[in-house]
Protein backbone atom coordinates (compact mmCIF):
# COMPACT_ATOMS: atom_id res chain seq x y z
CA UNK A 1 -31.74 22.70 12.27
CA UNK A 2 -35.41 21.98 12.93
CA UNK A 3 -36.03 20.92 16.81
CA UNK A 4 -39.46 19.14 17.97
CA UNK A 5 -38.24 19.64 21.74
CA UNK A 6 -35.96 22.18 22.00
CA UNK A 7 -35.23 23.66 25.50
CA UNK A 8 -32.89 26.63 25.37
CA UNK A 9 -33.21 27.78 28.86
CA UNK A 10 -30.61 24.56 29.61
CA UNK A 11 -27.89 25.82 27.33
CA UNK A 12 -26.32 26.61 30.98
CA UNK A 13 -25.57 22.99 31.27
CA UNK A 14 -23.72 23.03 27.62
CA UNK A 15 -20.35 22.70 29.14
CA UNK A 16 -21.36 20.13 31.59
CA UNK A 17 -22.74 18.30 28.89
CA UNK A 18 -19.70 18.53 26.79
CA UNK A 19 -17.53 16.93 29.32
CA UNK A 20 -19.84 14.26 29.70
CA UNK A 21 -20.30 13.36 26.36
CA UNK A 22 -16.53 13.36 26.16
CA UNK A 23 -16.09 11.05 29.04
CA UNK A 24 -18.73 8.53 27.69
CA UNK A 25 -16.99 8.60 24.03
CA UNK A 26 -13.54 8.26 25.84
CA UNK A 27 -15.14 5.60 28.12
CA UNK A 28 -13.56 7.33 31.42
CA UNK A 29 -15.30 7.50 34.76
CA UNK A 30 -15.78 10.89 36.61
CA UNK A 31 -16.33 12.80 39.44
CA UNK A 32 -19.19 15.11 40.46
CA UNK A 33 -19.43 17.53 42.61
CA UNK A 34 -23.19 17.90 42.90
CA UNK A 35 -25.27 20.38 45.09
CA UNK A 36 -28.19 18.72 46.71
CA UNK A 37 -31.58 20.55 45.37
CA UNK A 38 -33.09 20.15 48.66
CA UNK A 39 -30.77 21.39 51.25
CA UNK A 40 -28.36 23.06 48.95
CA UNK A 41 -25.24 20.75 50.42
CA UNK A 42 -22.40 19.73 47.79
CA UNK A 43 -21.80 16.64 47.66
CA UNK A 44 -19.52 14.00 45.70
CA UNK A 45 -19.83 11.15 43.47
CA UNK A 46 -17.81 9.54 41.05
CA UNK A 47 -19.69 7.39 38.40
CA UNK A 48 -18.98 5.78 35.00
CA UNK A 49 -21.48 8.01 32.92
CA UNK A 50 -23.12 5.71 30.44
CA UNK A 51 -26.14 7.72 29.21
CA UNK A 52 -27.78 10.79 29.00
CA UNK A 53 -31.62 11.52 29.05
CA UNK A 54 -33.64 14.35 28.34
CA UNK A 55 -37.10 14.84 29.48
CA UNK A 56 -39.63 15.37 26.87
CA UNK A 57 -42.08 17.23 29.44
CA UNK A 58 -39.97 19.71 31.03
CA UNK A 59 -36.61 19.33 28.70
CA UNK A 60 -34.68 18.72 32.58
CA UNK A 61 -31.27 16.69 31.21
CA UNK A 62 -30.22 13.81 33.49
CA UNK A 63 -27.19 11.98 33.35
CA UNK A 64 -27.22 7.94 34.16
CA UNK A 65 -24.39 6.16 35.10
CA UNK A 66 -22.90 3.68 37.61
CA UNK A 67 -22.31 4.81 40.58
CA UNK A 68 -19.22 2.64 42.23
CA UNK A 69 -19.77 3.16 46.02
CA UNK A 70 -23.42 2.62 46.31
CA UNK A 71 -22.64 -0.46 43.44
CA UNK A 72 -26.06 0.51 41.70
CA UNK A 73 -27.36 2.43 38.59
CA UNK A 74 -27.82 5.93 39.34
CA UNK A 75 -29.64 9.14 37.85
CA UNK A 76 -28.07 12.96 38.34
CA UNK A 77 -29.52 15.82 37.28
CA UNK A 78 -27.60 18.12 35.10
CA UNK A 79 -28.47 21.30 36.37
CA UNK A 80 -27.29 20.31 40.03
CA UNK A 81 -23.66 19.33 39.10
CA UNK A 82 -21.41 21.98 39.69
CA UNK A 83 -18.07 20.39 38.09
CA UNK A 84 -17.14 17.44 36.26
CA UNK A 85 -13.37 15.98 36.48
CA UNK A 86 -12.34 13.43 34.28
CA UNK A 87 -10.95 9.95 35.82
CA UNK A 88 -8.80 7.29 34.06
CA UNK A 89 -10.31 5.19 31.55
CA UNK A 90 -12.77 2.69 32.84
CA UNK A 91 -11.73 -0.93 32.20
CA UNK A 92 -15.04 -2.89 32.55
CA UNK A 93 -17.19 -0.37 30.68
CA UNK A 94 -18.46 -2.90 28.21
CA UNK A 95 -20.14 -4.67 31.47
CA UNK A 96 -21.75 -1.63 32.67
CA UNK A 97 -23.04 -0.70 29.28
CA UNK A 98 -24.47 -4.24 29.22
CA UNK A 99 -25.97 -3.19 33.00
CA UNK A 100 -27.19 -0.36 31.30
CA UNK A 101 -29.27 -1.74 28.13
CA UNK A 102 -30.49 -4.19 30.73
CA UNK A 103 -31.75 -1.32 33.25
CA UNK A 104 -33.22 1.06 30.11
CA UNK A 105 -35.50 -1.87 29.15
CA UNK A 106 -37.56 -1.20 32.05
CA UNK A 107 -37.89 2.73 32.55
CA UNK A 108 -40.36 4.99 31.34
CA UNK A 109 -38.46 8.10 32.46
CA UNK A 110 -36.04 8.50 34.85
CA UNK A 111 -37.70 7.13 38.44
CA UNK A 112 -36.86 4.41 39.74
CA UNK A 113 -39.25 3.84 42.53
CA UNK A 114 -38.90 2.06 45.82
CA UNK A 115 -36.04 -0.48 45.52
CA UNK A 116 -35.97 -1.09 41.52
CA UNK A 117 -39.12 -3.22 41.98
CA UNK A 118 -41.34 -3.18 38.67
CA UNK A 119 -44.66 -2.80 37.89
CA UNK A 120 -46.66 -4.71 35.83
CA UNK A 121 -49.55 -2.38 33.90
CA UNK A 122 -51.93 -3.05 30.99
CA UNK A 123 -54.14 -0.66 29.53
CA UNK A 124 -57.05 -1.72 27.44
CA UNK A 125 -58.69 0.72 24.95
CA UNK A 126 -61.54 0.20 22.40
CA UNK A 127 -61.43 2.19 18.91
CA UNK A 128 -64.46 2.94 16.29
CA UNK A 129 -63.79 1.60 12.66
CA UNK A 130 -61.30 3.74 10.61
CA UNK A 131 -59.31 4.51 14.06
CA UNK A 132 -56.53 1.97 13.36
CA UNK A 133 -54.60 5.90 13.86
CA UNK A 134 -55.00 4.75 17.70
CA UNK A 135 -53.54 1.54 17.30
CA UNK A 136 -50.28 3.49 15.84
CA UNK A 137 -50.23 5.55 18.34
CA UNK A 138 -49.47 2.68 21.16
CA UNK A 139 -47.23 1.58 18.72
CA UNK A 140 -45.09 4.62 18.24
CA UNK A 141 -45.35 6.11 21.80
CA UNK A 142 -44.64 3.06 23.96
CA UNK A 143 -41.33 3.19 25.25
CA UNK A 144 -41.41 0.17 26.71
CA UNK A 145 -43.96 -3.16 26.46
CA UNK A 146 -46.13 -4.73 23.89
CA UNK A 147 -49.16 -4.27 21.87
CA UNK A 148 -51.80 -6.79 21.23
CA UNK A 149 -55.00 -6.49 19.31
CA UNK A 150 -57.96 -8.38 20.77
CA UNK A 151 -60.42 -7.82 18.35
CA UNK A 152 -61.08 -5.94 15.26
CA UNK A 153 -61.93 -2.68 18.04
CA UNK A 154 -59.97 -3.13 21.32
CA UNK A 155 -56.29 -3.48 21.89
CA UNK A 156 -54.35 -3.96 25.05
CA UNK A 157 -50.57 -2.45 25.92
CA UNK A 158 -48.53 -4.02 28.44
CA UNK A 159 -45.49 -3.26 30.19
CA UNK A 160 -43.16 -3.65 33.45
CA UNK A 161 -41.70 -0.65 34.04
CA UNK A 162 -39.82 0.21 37.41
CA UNK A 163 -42.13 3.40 38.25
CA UNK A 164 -45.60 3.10 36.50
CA UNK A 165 -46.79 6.77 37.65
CA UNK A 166 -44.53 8.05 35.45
CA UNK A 167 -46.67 6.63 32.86
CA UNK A 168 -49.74 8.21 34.27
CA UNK A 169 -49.32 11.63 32.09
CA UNK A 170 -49.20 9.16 28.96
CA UNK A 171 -52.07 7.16 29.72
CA UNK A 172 -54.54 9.92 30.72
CA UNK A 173 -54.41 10.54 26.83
CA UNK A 174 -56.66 8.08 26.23
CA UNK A 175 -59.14 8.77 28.78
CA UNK A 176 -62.76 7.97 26.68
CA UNK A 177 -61.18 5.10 25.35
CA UNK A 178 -59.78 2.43 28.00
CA UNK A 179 -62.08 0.17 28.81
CA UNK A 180 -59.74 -1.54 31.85
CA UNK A 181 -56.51 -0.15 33.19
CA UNK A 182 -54.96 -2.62 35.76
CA UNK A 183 -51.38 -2.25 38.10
CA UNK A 184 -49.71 -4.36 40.43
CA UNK A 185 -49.19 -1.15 41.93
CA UNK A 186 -52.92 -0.31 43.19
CA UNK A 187 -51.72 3.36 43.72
CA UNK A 188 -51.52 4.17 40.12
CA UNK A 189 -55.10 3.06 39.23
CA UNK A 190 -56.68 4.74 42.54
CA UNK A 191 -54.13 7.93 41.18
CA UNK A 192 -55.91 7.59 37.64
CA UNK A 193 -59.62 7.28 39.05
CA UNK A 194 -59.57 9.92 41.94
CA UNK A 195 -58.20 12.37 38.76
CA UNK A 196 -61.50 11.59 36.93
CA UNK A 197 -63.65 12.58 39.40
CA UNK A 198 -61.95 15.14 40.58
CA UNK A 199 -62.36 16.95 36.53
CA UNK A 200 -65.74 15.34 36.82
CA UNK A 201 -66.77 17.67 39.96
CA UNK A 202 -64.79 20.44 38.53
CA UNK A 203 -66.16 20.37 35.11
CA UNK A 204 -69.95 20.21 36.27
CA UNK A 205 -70.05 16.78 37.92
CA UNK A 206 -71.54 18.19 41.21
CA UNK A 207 -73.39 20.87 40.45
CA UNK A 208 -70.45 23.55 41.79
CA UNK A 209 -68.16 22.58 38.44
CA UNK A 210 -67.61 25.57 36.22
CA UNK A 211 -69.31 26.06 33.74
């Protein structure tokens, strides 16, 4: 097997992912016991698991699902449940896969901000001739959102997504080339600028940078 992101310090979580994965092909809801990362508290929750997502950055596995008290789409962590028990199959699981698809059209990874609002960004770069390789690479790396070319040399991507600093990792990768970057979430552009200078002052910009 050949692996472009493979993360063997989670094979910990390989039976915890095996019962999940069962559950979700059986279509059965379960229950959690999960200890809180913060204050180290178990706690319980019992779900219909619908998907699972793994993190490209840090390879962290989290399981989505709908959780029936709190009536809402939920993320858990992998690596903070301590047991998984099977329930009885779940009758409306065609509905909550639909909920699912629905909620997956908007996330970039696995945040989902303050109250599920979105955020509406759009990124416009500019490209030298024989660059179209940039072009592709909105393309292919977009989870989420649209493309549109403006010109023969500048492009702009677009997207609602329900936590737009996730995407801020994503974006920086283009930093030389966007000629706007607008959010109806003013933190994420003030995030993006105060970066730049900060590299700018470290990098030279005030005369203490390093050198």
């Amino acid at each position: 097997f050949r692996f472009k992101h493979h993360y063997i310090l989670h094979a910990l979580d390989s039976e915890l992912l095996c019962q999940l994965l069962q559950a979700i092909s059986e279509r059965r809801s379960v229950t959690l016991t999960i200890k809180s990362l913060r204050n180290g508290r178990d706690y319980v929750r019992t779900v219909c698991p619908l998907k699972l997502y793994v993190g490209t950055q840090s390879g962290r596995q989290y399981l989505l699902g709908y959780h029936y008290r709190a009536r809402q789409m939920a993320f858990f962590r992998l690596d903070a449940i301590q047991t998984v028990q099977t329930g009885s199959v779940e009758e409306e699981y065609d509905r909550y896969l639909g909920n699912q698809e629905r909620f997956d059209r908007h996330l970039w990874g696995v945040s989902t901000g303050s109250g599920y609002h979105l955020d509406h960004v759009e990124m416009t770069i500019r490209f030298d001739q024989g660059e179209e390789f940039i072009v592709q690479r909105l393309e292919r790396e977009k989870r989420h959102g649209s493309v549109v070319r403006i010109d023969e040399h500048t492009a702009r991507f677009s997207a609602d997504v329900y936590d737009a600093v996730e995407m801020l990792p994503w974006i920086r990768t283009f930093i030389g080339r966007i000629v706007a970057l607008n959010c109806s979430n003013p933190h994420v552009v003030e995030t993006f600028y105060q970066d730049l200078a900060q590299m700018s002052a470290m990098y030279g910009g005030n005369g203490n940078g390093v050198q």
